[in-house]
Protein backbone atom coordinates (compact mmCIF):
# COMPACT_ATOMS: atom_id res chain seq x y z
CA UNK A 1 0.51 -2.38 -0.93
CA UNK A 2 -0.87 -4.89 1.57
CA UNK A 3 -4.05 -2.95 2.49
CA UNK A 4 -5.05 -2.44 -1.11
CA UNK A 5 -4.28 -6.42 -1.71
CA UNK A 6 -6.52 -7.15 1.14
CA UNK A 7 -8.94 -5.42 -0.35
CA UNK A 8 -8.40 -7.53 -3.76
CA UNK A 9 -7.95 -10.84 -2.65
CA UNK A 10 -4.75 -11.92 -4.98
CA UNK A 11 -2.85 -14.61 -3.06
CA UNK A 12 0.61 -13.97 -5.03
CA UNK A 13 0.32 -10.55 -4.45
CA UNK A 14 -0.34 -11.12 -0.46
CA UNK A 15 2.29 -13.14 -0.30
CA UNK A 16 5.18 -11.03 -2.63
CA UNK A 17 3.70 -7.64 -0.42
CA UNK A 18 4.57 -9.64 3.06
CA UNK A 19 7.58 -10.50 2.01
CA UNK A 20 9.45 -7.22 1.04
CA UNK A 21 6.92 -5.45 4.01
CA UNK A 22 9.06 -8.08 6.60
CA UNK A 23 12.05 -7.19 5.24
CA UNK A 24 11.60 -3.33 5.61
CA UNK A 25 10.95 -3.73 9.16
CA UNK A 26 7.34 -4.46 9.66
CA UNK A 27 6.61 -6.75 12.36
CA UNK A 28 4.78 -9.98 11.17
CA UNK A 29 1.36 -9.00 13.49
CA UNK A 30 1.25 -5.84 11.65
CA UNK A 31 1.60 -7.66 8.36
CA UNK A 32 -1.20 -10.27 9.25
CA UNK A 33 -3.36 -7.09 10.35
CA UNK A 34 -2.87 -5.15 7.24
CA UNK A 35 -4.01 -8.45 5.19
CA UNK A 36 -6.82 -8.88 7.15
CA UNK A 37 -7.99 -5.13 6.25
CA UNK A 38 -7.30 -4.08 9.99
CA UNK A 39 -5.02 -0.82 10.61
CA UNK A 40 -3.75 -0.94 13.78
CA UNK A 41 -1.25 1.62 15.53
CA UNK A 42 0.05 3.18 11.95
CA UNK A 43 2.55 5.41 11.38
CA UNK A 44 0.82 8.79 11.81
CA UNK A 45 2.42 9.93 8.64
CA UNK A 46 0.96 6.90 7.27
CA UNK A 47 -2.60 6.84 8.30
CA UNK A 48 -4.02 8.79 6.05
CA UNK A 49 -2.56 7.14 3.14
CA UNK A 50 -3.37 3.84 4.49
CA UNK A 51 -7.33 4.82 5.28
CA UNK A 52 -7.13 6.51 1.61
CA UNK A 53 -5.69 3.09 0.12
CA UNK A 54 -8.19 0.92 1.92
CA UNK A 55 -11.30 3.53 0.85
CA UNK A 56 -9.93 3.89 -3.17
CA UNK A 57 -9.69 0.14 -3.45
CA UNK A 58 -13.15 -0.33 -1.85
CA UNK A 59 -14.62 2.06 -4.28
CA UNK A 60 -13.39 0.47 -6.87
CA UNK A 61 -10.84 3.07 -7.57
CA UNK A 62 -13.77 5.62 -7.07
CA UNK A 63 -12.45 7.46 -3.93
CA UNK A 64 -15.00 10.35 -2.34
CA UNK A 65 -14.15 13.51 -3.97
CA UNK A 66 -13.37 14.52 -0.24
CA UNK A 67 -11.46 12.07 0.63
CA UNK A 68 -9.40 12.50 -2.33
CA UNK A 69 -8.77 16.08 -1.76
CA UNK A 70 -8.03 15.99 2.10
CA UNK A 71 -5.22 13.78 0.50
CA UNK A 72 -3.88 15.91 -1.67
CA UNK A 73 -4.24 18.98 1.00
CA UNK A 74 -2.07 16.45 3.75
CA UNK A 75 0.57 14.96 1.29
CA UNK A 76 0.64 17.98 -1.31
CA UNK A 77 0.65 17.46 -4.89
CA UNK A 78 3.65 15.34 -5.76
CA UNK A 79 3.30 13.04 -2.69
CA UNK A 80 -0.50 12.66 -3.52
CA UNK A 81 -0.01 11.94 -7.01
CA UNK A 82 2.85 8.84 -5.95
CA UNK A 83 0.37 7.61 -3.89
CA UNK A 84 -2.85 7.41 -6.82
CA UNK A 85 0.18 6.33 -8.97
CA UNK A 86 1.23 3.38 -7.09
CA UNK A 87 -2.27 2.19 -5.91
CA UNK A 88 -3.35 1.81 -9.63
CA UNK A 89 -0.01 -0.40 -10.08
CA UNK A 90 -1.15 -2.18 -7.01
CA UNK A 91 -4.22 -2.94 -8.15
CA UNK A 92 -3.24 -3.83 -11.79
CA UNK A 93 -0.67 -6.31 -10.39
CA UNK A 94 -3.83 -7.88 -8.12
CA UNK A 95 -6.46 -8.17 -11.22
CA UNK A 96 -3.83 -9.31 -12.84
CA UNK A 97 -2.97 -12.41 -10.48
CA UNK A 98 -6.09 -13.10 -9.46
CA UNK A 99 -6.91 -13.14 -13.53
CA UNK A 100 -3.81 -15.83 -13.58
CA UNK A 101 -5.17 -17.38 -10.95
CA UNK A 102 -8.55 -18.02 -12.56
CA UNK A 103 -6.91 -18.99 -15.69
CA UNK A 104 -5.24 -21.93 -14.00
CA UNK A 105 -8.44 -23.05 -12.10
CA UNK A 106 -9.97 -23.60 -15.58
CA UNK A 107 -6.67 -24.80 -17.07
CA UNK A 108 -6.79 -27.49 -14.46
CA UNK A 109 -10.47 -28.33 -13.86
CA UNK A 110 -10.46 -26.72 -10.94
CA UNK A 111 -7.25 -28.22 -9.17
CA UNK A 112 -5.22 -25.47 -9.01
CA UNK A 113 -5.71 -21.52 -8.68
């Protein structure tokens, strides 16, 4: 969640994604380095789907074909699919506030958002 909000910039997203990711465990460094698009010391079951999240989003949901596939081959199908699954949630919820967010910068002549 966080890495792919780095990646899209949406402010209510960073801060809804740091919340639930402190309250699952995750120290607050590792949060701040995940928003700032760095992965440090992951989970090694992670890593992969972190690097994966952090390419798709930078692509513009375009991953490299074998990128894609090396994460399909690691997680297997069902895993694999989850993860496309939630990243395009991800980054609907991020267009989506960062749409809000532009909405209310013109709403307000520029005040707020």
């Amino acid at each position: 969640m966080m890495v792919v909000t780095a990646v899209n910039g949406c402010r209510y997203c960073n801060y809804y994604h740091t919340r639930i990711a402190l309250k699952m465990g995750l120290e607050p460094g590792e949060a701040q380095s995940l928003l700032a698009g760095e992965i440090d010391n992951p989970d090694p079951d992670e890593v992969k789907a972190l690097l994966y999240a952090q390419h798709w989003a930078e692509n513009n949901t375009l991953p490299d074909t074998d990128l894609r596939e090396r994460l399909y081959v690691y997680y297997g199908n069902e895993r694999a699919e989850v993860i496309e699954t939630i990243l395009r949630m991800i980054r609907f919820g991020n267009l989506s506030g960062n749409t809000l967010d532009y909405f209310f910068f013109k709403l307000s002549g520029g005040r707020w958002g």
